[in-house]
Protein backbone atom coordinates (compact mmCIF):
# COMPACT_ATOMS: atom_id res chain seq x y z
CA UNK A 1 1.93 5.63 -43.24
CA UNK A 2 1.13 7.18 -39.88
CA UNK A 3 3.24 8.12 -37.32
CA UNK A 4 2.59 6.84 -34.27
CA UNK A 5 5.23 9.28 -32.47
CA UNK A 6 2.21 11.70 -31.38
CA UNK A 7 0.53 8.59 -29.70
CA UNK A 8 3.40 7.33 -27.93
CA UNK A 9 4.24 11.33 -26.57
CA UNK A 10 0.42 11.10 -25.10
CA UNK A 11 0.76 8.15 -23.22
CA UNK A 12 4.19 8.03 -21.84
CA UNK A 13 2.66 11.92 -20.73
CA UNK A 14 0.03 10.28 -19.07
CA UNK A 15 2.60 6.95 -17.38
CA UNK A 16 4.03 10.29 -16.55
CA UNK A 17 1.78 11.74 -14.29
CA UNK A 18 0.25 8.99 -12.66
CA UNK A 19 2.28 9.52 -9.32
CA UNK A 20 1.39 13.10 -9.56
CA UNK A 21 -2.39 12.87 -9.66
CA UNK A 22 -2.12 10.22 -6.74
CA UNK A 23 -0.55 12.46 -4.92
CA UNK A 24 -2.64 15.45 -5.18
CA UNK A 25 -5.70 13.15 -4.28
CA UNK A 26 -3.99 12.25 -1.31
CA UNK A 27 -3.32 15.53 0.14
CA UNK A 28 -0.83 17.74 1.75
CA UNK A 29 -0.64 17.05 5.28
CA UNK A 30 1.74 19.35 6.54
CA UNK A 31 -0.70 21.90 4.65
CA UNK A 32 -3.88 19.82 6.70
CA UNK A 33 -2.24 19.67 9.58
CA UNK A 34 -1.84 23.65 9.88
CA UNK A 35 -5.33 23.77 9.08
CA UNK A 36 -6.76 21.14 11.36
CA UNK A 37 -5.00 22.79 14.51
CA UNK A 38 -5.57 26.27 13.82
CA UNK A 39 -9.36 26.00 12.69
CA UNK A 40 -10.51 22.54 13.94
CA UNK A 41 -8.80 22.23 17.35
CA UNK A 42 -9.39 25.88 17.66
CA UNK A 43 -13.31 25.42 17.38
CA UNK A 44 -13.54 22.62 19.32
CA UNK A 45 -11.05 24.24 22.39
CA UNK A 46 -13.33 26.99 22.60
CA UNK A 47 -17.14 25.85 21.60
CA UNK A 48 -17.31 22.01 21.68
CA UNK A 49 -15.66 21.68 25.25
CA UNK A 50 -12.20 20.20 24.29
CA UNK A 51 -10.05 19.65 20.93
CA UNK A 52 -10.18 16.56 18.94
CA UNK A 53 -6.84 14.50 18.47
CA UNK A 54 -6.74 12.49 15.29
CA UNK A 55 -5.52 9.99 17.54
CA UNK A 56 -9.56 9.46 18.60
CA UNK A 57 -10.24 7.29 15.67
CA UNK A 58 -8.68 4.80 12.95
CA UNK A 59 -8.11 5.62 9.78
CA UNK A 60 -10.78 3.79 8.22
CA UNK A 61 -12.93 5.97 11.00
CA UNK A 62 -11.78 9.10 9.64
CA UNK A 63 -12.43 8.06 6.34
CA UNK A 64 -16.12 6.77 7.01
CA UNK A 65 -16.53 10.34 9.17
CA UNK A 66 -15.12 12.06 6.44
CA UNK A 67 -17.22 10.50 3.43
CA UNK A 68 -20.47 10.99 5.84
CA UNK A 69 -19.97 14.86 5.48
CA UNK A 70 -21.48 15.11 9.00
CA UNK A 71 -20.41 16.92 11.36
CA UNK A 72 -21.95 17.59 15.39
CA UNK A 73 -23.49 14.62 15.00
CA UNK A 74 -25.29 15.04 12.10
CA UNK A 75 -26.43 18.74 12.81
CA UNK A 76 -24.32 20.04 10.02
CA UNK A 77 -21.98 19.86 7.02
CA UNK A 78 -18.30 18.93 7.79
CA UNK A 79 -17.95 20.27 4.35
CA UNK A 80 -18.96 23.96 5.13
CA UNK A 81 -16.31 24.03 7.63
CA UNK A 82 -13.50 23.51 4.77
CA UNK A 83 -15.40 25.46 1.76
CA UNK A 84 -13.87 28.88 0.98
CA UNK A 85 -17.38 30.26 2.57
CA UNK A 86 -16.76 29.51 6.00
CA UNK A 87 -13.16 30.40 5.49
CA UNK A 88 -13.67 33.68 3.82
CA UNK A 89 -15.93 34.08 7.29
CA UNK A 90 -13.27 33.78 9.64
CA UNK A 91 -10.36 34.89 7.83
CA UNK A 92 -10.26 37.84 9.98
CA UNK A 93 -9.60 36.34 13.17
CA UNK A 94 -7.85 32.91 11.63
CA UNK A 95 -4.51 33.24 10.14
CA UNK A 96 -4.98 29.29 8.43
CA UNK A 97 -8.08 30.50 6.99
CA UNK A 98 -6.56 33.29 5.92
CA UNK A 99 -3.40 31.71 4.32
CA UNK A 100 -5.71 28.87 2.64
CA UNK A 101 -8.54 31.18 1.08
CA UNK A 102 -7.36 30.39 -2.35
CA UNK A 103 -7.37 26.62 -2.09
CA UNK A 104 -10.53 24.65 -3.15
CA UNK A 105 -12.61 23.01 -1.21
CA UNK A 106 -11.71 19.41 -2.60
CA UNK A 107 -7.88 19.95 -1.84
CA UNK A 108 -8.08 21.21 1.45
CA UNK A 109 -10.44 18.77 2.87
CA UNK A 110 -8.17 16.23 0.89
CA UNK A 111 -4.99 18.11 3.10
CA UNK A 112 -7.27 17.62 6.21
CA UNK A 113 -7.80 13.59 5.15
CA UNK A 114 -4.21 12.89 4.42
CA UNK A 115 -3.76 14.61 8.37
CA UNK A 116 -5.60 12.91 10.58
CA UNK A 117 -5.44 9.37 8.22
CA UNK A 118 -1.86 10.17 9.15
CA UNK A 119 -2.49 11.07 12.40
CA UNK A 120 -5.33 8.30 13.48
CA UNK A 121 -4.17 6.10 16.26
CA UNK A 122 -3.59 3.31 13.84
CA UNK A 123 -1.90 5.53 11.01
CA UNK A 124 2.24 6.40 10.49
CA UNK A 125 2.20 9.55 12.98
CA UNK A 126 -0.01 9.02 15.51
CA UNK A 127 -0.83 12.81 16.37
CA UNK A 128 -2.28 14.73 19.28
CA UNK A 129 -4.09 18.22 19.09
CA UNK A 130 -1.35 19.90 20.43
């Protein structure tokens, strides 16, 4: 007769970490938030004429802007500007850049999603760019 103790270990394993995976697909963001101001904001203050408050859209906006991967209207990649390239780029000058080079590119930009979802003027903590 089999034992069906190694089964039972896997799943409950598994029941286990469901909150945990949710979580990490949702994204840090405290982590985002640090990383929105400091590169985002700080982009936009000084080359797109004025910073962007997450406040500027919903959260279903941010997630449509987000899942478009465009970025000055269309000209470029929101992507790049969260991949360890264009971090490693400006980690000399950017102290979030810096102190996120070792994150991937899919939980950062998840950290920046989980920010301004949060911080979109219909989400929990309506934030400004301050």
């Amino acid at each position: 007769m089999r034992s069906s103790t190694p089964l039972l270990t896997l799943i409950a394993a598994g029941l286990l970490a469901l909150p945990y995976a949710s979580m990490a697909e949702e994204g840090d963001w405290k982590r985002g938030r640090i990383y929105y101001r400091m590169v985002c904001t700080a982009c936009h203050a000084e080359k797109a004429g004025g910073a962007i408050s997450p406040t500027i859209k919903t959260m279903a906006e941010w997630k449509a802007y987000i899942q478009a991967d465009k970025h000055a209207k269309g000209k470029d990649s929101l992507k790049y500007y969260v991949s360890s390239k264009y971090r490693d780029s400006i980690k000399a000058s950017n102290k979030a850049a810096a102190k996120f080079s070792d994150l991937s590119d899919e939980e950062l930009m998840n950290d920046i999603k989980a920010f301004v979802t949060k911080g979109a003027k219909d989400g929990d903590a309506p934030a400004k760019c301050s």
